[in-house]
N, C-alpha and C. Protein backbone atom coordinates (compact mmCIF):
# COMPACT_ATOMS: atom_id res chain seq x y z
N UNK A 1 0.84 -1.18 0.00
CA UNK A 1 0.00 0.00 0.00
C UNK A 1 0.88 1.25 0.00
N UNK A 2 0.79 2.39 -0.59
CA UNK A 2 1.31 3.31 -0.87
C UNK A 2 0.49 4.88 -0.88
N UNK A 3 0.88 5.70 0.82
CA UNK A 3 0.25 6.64 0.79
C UNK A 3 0.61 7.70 0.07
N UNK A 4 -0.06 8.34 -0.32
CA UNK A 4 0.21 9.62 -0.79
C UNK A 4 0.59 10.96 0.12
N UNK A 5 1.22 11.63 0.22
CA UNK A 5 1.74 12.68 1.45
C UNK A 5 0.36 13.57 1.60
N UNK A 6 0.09 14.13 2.66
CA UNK A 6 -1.08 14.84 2.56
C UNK A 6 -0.93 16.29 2.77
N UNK A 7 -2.06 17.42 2.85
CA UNK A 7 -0.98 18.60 2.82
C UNK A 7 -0.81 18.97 4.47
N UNK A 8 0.12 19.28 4.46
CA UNK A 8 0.30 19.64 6.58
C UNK A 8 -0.58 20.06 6.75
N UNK A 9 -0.89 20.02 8.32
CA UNK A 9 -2.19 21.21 8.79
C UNK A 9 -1.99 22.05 9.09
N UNK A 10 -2.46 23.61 8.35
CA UNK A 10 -2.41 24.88 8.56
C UNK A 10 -2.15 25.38 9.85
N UNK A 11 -2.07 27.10 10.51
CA UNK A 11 -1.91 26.96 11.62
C UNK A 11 -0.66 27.28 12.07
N UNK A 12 0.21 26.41 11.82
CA UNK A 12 1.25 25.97 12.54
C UNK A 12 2.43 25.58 11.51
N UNK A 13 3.72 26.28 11.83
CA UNK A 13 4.82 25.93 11.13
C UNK A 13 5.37 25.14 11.50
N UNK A 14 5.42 24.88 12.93
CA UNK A 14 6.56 23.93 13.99
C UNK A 14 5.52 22.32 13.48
N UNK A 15 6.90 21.10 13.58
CA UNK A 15 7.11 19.95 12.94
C UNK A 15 6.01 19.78 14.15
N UNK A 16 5.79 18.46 13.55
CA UNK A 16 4.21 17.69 14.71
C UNK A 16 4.62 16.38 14.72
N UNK A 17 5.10 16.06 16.12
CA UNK A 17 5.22 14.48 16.55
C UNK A 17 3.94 13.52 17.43
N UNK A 18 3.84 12.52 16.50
CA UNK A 18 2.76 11.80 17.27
C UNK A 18 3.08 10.97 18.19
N UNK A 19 2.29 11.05 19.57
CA UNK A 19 2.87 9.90 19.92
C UNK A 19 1.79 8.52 20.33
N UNK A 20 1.97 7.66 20.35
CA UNK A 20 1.58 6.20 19.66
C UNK A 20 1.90 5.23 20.42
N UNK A 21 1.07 4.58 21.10
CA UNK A 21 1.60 2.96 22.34
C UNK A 21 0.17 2.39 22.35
N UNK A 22 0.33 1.27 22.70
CA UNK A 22 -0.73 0.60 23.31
C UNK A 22 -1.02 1.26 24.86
N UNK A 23 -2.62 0.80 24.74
CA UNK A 23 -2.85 1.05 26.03
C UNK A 23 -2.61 1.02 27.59
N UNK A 24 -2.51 1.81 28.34
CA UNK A 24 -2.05 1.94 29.70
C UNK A 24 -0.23 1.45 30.34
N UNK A 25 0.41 2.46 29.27
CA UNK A 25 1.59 2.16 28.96
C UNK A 25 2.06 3.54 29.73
N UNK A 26 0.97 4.56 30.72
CA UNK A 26 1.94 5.69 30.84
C UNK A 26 1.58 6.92 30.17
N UNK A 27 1.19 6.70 28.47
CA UNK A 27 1.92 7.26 27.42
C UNK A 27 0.98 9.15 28.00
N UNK A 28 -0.16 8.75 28.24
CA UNK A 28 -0.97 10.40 28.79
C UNK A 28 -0.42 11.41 29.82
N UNK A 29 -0.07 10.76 30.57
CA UNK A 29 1.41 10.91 31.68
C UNK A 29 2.54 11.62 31.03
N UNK A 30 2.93 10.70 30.48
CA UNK A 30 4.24 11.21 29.66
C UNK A 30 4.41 12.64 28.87
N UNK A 31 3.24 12.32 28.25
CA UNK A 31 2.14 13.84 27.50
C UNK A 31 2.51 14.99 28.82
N UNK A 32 1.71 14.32 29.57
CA UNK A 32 1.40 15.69 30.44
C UNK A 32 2.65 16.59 30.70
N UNK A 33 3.55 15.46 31.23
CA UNK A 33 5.17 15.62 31.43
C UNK A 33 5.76 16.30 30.54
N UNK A 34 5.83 16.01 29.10
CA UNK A 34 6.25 16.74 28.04
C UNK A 34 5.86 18.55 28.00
N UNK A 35 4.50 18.33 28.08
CA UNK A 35 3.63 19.74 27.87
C UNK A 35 3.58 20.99 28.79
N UNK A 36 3.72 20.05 30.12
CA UNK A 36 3.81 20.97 31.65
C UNK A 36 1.99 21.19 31.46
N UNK A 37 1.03 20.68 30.97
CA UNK A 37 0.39 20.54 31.47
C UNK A 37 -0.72 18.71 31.70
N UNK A 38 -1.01 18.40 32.45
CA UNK A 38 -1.67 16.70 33.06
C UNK A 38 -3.19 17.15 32.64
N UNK A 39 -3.98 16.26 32.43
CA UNK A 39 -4.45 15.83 32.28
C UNK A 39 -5.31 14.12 33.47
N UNK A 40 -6.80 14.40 33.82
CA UNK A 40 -7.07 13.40 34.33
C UNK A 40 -7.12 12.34 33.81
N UNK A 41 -6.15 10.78 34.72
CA UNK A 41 -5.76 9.26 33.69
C UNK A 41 -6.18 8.98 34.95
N UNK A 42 -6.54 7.06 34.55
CA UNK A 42 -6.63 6.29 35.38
C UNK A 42 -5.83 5.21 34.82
N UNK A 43 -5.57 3.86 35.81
CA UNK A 43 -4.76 3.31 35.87
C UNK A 43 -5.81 1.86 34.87
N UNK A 44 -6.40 2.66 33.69
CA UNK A 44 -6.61 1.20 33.02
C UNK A 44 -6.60 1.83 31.75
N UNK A 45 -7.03 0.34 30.40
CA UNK A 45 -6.34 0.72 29.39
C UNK A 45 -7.83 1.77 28.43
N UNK A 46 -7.08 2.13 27.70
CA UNK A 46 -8.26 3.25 26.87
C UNK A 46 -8.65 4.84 27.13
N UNK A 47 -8.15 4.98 28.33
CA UNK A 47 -8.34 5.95 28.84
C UNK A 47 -8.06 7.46 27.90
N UNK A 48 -7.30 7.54 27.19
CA UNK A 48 -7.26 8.80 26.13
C UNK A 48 -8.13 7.59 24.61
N UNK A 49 -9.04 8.62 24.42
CA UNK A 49 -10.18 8.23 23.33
C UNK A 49 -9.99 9.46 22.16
N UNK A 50 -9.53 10.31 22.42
CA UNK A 50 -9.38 11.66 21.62
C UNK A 50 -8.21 11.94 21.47
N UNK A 51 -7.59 12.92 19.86
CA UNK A 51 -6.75 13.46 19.84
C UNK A 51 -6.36 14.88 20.74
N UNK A 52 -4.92 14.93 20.74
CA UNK A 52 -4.71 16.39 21.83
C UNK A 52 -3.59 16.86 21.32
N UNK A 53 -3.33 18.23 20.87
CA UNK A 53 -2.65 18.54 20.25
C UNK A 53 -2.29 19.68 21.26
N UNK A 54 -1.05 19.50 21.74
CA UNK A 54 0.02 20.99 22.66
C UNK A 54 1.46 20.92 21.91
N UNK A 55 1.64 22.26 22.16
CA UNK A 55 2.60 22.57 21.54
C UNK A 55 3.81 22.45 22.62
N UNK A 56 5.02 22.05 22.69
CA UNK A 56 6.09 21.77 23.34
C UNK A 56 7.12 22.36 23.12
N UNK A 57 8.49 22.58 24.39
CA UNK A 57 9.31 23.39 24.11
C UNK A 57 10.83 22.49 24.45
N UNK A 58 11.48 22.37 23.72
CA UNK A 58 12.82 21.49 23.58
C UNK A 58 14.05 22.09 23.61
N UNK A 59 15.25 21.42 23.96
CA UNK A 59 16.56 21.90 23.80
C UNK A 59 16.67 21.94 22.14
N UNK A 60 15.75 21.15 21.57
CA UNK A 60 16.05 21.40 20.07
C UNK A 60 15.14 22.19 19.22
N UNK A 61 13.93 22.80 20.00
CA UNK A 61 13.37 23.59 19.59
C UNK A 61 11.80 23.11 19.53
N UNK A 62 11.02 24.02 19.33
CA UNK A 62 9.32 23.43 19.44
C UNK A 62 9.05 23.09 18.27
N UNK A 63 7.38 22.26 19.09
CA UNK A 63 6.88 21.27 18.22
C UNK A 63 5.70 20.98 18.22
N UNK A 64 5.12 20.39 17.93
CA UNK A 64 3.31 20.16 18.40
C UNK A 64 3.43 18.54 18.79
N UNK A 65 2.96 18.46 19.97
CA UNK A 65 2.54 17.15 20.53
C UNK A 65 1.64 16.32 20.33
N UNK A 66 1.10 15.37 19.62
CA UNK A 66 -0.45 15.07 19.40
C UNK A 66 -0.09 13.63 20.31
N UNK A 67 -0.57 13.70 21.26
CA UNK A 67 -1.34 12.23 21.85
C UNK A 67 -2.58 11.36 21.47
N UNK A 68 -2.22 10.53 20.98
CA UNK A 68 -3.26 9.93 20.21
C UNK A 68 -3.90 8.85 21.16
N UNK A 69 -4.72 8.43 20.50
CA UNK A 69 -5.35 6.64 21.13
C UNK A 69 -4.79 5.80 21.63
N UNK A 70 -4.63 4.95 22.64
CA UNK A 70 -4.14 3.72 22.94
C UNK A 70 -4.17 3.09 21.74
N UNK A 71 -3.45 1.86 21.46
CA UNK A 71 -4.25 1.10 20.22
C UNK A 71 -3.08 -0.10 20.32
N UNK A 72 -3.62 -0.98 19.92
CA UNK A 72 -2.85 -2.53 20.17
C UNK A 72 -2.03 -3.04 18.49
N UNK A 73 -2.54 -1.95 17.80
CA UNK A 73 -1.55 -2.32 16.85
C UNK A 73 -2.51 -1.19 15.73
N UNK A 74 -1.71 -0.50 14.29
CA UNK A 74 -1.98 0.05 13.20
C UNK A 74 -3.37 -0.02 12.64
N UNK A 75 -3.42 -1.54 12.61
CA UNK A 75 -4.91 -1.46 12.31
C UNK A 75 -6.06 -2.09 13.19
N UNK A 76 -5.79 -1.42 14.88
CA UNK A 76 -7.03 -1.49 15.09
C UNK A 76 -7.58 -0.49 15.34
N UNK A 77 -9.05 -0.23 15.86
CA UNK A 77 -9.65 0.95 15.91
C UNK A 77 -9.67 1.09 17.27
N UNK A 78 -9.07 2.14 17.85
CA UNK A 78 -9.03 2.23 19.44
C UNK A 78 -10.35 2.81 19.67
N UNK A 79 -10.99 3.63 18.80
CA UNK A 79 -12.31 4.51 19.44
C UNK A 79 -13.47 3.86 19.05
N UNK A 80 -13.46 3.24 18.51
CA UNK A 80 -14.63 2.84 17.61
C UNK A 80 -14.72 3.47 16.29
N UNK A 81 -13.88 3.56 15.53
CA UNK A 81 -14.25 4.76 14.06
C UNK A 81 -12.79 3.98 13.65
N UNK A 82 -12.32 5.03 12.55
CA UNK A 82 -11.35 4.05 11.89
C UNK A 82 -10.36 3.74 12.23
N UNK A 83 -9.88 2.95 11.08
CA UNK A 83 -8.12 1.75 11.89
C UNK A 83 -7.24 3.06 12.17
N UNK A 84 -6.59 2.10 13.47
CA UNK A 84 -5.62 3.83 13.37
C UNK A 84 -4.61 4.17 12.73
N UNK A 85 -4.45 3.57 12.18
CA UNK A 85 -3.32 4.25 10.84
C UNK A 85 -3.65 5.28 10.08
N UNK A 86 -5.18 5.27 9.90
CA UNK A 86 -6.18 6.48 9.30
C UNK A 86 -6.00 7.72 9.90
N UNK A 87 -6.23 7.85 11.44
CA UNK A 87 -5.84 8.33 12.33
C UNK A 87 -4.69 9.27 12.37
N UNK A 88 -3.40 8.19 12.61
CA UNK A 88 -2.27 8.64 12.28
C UNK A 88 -2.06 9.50 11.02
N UNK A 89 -2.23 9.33 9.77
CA UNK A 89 -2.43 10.01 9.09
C UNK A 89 -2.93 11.34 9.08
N UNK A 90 -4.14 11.43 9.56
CA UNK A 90 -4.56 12.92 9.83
C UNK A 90 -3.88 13.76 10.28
N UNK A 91 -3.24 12.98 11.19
CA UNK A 91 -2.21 14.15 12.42
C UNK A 91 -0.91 14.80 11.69
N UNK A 92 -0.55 13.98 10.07
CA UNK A 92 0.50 15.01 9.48
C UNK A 92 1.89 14.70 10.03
N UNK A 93 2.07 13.79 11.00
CA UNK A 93 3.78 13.50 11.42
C UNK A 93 4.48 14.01 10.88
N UNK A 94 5.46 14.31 11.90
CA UNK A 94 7.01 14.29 10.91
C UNK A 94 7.49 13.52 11.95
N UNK A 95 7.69 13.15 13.02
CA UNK A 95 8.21 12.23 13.40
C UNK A 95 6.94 11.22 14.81
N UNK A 96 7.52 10.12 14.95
CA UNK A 96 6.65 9.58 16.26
C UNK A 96 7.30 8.91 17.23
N UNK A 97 6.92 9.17 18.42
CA UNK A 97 7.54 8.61 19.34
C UNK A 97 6.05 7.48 20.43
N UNK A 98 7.31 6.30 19.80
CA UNK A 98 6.68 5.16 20.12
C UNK A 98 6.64 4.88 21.96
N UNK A 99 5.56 5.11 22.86
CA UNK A 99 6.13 4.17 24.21
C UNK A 99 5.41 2.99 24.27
N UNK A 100 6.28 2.10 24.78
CA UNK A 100 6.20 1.05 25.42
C UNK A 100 6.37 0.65 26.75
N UNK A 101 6.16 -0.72 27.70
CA UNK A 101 6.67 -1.06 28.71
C UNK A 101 7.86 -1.49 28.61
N UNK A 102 8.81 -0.62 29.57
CA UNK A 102 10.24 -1.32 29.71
C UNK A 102 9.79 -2.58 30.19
N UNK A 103 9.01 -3.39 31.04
CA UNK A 103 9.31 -4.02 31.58
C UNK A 103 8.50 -5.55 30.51
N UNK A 104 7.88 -5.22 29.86
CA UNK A 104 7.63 -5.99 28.70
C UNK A 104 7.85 -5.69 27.35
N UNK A 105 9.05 -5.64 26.80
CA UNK A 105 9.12 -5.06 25.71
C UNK A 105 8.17 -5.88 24.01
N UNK A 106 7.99 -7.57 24.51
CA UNK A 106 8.02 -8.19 23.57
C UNK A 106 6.74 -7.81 23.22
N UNK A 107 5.65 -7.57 23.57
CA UNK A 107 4.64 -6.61 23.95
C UNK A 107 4.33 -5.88 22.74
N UNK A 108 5.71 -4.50 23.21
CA UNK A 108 5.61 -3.43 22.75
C UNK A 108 6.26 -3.06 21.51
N UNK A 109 7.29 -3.96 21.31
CA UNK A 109 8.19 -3.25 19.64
C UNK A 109 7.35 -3.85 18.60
N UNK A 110 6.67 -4.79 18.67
CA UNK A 110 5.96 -4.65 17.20
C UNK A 110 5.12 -3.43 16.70
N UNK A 111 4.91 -2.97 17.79
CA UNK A 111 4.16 -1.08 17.27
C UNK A 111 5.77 -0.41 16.74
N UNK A 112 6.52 -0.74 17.57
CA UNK A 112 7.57 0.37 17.08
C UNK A 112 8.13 0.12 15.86
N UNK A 113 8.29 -1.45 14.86
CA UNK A 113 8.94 -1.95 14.38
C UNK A 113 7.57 -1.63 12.98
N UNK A 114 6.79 -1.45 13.61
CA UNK A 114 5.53 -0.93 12.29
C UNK A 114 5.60 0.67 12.19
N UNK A 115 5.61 0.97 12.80
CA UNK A 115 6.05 2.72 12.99
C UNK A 115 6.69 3.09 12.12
N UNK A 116 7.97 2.15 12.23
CA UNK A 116 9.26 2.61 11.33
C UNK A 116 9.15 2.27 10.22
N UNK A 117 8.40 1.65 10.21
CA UNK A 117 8.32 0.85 9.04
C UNK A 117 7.41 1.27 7.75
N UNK A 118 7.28 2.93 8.27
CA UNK A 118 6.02 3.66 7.49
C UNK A 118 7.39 4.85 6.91
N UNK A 119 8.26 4.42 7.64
CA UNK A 119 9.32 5.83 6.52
C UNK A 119 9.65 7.02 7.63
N UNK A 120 9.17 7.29 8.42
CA UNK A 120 9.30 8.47 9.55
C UNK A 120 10.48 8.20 10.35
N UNK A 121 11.09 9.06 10.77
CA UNK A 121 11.80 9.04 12.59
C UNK A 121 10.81 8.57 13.36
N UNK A 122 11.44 7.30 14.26
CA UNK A 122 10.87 7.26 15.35
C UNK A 122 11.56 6.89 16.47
N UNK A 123 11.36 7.40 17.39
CA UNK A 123 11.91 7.40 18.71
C UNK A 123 11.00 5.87 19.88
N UNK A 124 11.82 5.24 20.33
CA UNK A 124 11.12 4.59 21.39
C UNK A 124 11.16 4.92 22.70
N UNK A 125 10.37 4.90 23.01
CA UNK A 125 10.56 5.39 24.84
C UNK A 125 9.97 4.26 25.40
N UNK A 126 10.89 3.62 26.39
CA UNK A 126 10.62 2.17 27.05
C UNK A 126 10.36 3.01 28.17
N UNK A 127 8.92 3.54 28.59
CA UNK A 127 8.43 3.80 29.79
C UNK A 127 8.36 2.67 30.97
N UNK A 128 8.22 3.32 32.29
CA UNK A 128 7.92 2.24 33.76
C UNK A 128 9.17 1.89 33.60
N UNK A 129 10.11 2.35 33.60
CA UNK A 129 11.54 1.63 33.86
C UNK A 129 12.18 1.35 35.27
N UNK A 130 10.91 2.03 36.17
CA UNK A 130 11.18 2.13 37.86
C UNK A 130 10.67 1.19 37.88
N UNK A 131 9.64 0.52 37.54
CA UNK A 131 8.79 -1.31 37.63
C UNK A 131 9.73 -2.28 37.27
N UNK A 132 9.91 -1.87 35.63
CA UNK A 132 10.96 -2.97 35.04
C UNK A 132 11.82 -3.30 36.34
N UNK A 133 12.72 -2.29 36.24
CA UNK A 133 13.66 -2.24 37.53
C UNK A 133 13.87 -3.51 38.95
N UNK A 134 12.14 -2.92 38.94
CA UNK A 134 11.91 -3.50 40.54
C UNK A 134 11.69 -4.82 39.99
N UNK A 135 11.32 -5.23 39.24
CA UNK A 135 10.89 -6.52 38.60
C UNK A 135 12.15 -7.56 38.27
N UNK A 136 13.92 -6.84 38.37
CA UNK A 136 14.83 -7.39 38.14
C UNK A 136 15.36 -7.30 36.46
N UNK A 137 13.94 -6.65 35.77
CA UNK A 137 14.60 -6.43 34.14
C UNK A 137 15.47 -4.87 33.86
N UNK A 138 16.41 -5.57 33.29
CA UNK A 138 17.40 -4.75 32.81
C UNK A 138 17.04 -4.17 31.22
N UNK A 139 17.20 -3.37 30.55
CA UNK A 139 17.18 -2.60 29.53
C UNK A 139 17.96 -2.18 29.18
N UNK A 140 18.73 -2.62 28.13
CA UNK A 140 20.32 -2.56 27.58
C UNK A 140 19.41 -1.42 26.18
N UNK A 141 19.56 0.02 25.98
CA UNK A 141 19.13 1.14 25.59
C UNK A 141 19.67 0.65 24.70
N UNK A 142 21.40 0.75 24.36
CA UNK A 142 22.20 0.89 23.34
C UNK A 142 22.10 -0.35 22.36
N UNK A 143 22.04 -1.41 23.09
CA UNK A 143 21.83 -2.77 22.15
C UNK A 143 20.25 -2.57 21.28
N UNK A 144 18.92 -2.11 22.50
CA UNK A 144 18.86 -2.20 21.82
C UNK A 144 17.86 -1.21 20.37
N UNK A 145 18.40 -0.09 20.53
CA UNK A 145 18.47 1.32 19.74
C UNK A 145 19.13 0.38 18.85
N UNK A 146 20.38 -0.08 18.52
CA UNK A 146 20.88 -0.54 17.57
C UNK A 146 19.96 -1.97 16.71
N UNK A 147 19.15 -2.81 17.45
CA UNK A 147 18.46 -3.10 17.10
C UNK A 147 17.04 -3.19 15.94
N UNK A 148 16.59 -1.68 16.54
CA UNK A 148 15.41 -1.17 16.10
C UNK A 148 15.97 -0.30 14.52
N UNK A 149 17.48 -0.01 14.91
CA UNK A 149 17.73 1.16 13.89
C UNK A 149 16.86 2.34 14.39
N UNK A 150 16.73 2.68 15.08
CA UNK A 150 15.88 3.74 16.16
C UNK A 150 16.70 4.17 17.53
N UNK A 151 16.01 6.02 18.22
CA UNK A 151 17.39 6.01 18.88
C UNK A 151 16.12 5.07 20.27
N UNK A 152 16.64 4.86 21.25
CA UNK A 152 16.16 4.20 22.27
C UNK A 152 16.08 5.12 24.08
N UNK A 153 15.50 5.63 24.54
CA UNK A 153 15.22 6.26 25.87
C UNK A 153 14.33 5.52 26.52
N UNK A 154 14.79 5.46 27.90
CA UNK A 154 14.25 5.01 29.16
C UNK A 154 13.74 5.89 29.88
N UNK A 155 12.46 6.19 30.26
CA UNK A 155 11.71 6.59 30.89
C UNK A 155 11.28 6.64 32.20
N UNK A 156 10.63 7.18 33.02
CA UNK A 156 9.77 6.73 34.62
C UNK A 156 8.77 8.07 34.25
N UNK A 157 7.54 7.82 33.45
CA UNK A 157 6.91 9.49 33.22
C UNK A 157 6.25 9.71 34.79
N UNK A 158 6.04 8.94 35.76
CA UNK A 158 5.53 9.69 37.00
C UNK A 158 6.55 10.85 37.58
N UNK A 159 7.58 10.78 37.39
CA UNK A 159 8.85 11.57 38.05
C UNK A 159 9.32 12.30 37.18
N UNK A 160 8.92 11.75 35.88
CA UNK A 160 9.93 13.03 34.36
C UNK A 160 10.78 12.42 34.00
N UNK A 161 11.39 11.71 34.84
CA UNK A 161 12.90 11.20 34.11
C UNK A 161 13.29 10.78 32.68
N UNK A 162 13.89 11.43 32.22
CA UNK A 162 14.31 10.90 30.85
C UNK A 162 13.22 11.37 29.75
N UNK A 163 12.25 11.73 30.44
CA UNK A 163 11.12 12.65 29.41
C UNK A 163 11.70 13.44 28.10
N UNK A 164 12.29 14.57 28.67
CA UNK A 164 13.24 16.04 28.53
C UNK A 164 14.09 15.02 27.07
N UNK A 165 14.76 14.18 27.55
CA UNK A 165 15.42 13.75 26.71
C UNK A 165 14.75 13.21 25.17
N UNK A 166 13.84 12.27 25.80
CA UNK A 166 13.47 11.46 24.83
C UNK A 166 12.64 12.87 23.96
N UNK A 167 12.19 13.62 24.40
CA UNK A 167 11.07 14.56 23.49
C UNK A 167 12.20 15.89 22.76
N UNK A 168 13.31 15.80 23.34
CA UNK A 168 14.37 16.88 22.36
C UNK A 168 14.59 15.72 21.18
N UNK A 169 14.60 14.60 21.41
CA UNK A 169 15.91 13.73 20.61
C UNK A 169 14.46 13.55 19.18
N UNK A 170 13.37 13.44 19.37
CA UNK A 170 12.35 13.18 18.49
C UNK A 170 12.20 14.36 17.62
N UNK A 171 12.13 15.42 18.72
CA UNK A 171 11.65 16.69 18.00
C UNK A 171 12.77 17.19 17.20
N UNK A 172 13.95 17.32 17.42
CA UNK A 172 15.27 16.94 16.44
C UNK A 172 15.42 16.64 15.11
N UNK A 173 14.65 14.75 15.14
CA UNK A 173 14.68 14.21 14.07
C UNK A 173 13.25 15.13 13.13
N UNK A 174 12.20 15.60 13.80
CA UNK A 174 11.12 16.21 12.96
C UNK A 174 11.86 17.31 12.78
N UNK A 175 12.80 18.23 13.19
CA UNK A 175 13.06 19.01 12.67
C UNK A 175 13.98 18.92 11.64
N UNK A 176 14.77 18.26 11.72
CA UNK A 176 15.63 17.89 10.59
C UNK A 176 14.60 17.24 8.75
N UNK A 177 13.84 16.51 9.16
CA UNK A 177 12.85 16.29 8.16
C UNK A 177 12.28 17.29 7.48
N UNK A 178 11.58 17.96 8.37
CA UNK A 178 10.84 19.41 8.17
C UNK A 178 12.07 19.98 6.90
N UNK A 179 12.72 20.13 7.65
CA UNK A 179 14.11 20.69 7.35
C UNK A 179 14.43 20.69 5.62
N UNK A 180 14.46 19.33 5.43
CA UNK A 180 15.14 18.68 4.51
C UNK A 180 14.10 18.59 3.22
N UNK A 181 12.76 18.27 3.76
CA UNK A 181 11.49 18.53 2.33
C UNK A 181 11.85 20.39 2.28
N UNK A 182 12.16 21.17 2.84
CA UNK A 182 12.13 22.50 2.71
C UNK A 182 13.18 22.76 1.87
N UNK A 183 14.25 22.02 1.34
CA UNK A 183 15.36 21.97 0.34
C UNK A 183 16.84 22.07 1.35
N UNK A 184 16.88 21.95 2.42
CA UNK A 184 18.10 21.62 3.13
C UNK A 184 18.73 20.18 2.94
N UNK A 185 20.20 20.33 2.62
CA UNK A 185 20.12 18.76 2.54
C UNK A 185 20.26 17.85 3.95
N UNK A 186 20.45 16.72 3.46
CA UNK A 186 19.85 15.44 4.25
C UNK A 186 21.63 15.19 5.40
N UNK A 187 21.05 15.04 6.78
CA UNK A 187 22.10 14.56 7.54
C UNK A 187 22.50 13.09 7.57
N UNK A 188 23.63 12.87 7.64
CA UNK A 188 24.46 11.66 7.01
C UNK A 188 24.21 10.71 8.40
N UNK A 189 23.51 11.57 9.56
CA UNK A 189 23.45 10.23 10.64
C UNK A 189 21.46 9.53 10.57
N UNK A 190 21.36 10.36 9.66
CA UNK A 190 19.75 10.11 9.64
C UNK A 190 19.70 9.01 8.54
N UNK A 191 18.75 7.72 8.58
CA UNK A 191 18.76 6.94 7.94
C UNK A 191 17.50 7.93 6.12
N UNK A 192 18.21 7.74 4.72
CA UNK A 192 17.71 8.07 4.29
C UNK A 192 15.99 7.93 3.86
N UNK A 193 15.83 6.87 4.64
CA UNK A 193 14.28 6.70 4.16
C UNK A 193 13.35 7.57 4.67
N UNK A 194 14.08 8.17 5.92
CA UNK A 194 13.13 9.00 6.67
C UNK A 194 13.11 10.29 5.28
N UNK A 195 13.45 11.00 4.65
CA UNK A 195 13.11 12.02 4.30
C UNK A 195 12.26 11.58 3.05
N UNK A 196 12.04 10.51 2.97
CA UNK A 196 11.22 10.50 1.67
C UNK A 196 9.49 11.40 1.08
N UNK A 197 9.29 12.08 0.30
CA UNK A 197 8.05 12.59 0.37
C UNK A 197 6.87 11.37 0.14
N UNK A 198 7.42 10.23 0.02
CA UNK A 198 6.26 9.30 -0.08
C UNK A 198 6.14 8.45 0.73
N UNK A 199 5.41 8.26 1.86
CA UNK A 199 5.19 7.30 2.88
C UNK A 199 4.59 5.91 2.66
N UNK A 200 5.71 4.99 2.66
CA UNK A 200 5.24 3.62 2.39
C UNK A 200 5.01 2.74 3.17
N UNK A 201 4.16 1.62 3.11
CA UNK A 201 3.54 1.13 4.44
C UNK A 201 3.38 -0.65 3.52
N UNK A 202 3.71 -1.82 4.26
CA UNK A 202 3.12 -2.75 3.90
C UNK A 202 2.04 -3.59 4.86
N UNK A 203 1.29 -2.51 5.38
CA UNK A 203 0.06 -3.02 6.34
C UNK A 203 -0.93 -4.20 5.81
């Protein structure tokens, strides 16, 4: 299947990162953390049903935040309405940042490993890394960032930790994209598929 690019959404010049996990992973939390402003969550899954779009401020510069749906994988429908890849689409990415459970990853990278797999930057954030932790699981970042071909951050969004990081290092790669469809050329540490104007998907 082969999307066609759509036109950005007006408004707004600054790059727009989505971010994207299965349910009750944190990920609204994390949001809040990012934005400096929370939002009421509870501790089960589904709980964000709507898009939310804040704008964020980075060591690498701002961006628009969209928190999307829980969703257990691309094509299901977290709200009841369409698959969310449809979804995703609307929101215009330039980059996404995938969370997951550190403490179950096997879980969680098949979202991330489909993510990437659409042509974008994406960032993983292995959230609950204070559980993992307590649980005795270790999270080797670097192995496995090298893995994914993605960069890799560890998280705890109740406390912030590693937030700051993971949301400069994303908003980065959207800016560099942004960047690069604008006629800048392409950075030699960025894998070239990300700048492509045609987003390809084998869903």
């Amino acid at each position: 299947m082969k999307w066609r690019r759509a036109t950005p959404p007006r408004h707004t010049d600054l790059p727009v990162v989505a971010l994207v996990g299965r349910p009750n992973v944190g990920k609204s939390t994390l949001f809040g953390v990012a934005t400096g402003r929370f939002v009421e969550t509870v501790n089960a899954p589904g709980t964000t049903v709507v898009t939310e779009r804040r704008p964020i401020h980075t060591s690498e510069g701002d961006a628009i935040l969209v928190d999307l749906p829980g969703t257990l994988s691309l094509l299901d429908s977290p709200a009841g309405g369409e698959q969310f890849w449809r979804d995703l689409i609307e929101v215009h990415p330039d980059a996404i940042m995938v969370v997951g459970d550190a403490g179950d990853l096997a879980r969680h990278l098949p979202m991330a490993l489909a993510c990437r797999d659409l042509g974008l930057p994406v960032v993983f954030v292995a959230n609950l890394a204070d559980e993992a932790a307590a649980r005795g699981v270790e999270v080797d970042a670097g192995r496995l960032s090298q893995l994914l071909a993605a960069p890799v951050h560890l998280t705890v969004g109740r406390t912030g930790s590693g937030v700051a990081e993971a949301t400069a290092r994303v908003v980065g790669l959207a800016r560099q994209r942004r960047a690069f469809l604008a006629g800048a050329p392409p950075r030699g540490t960025v894998p070239v598929r990300v700048y492509g104007p045609q987003l390809e998907s084998r869903l």
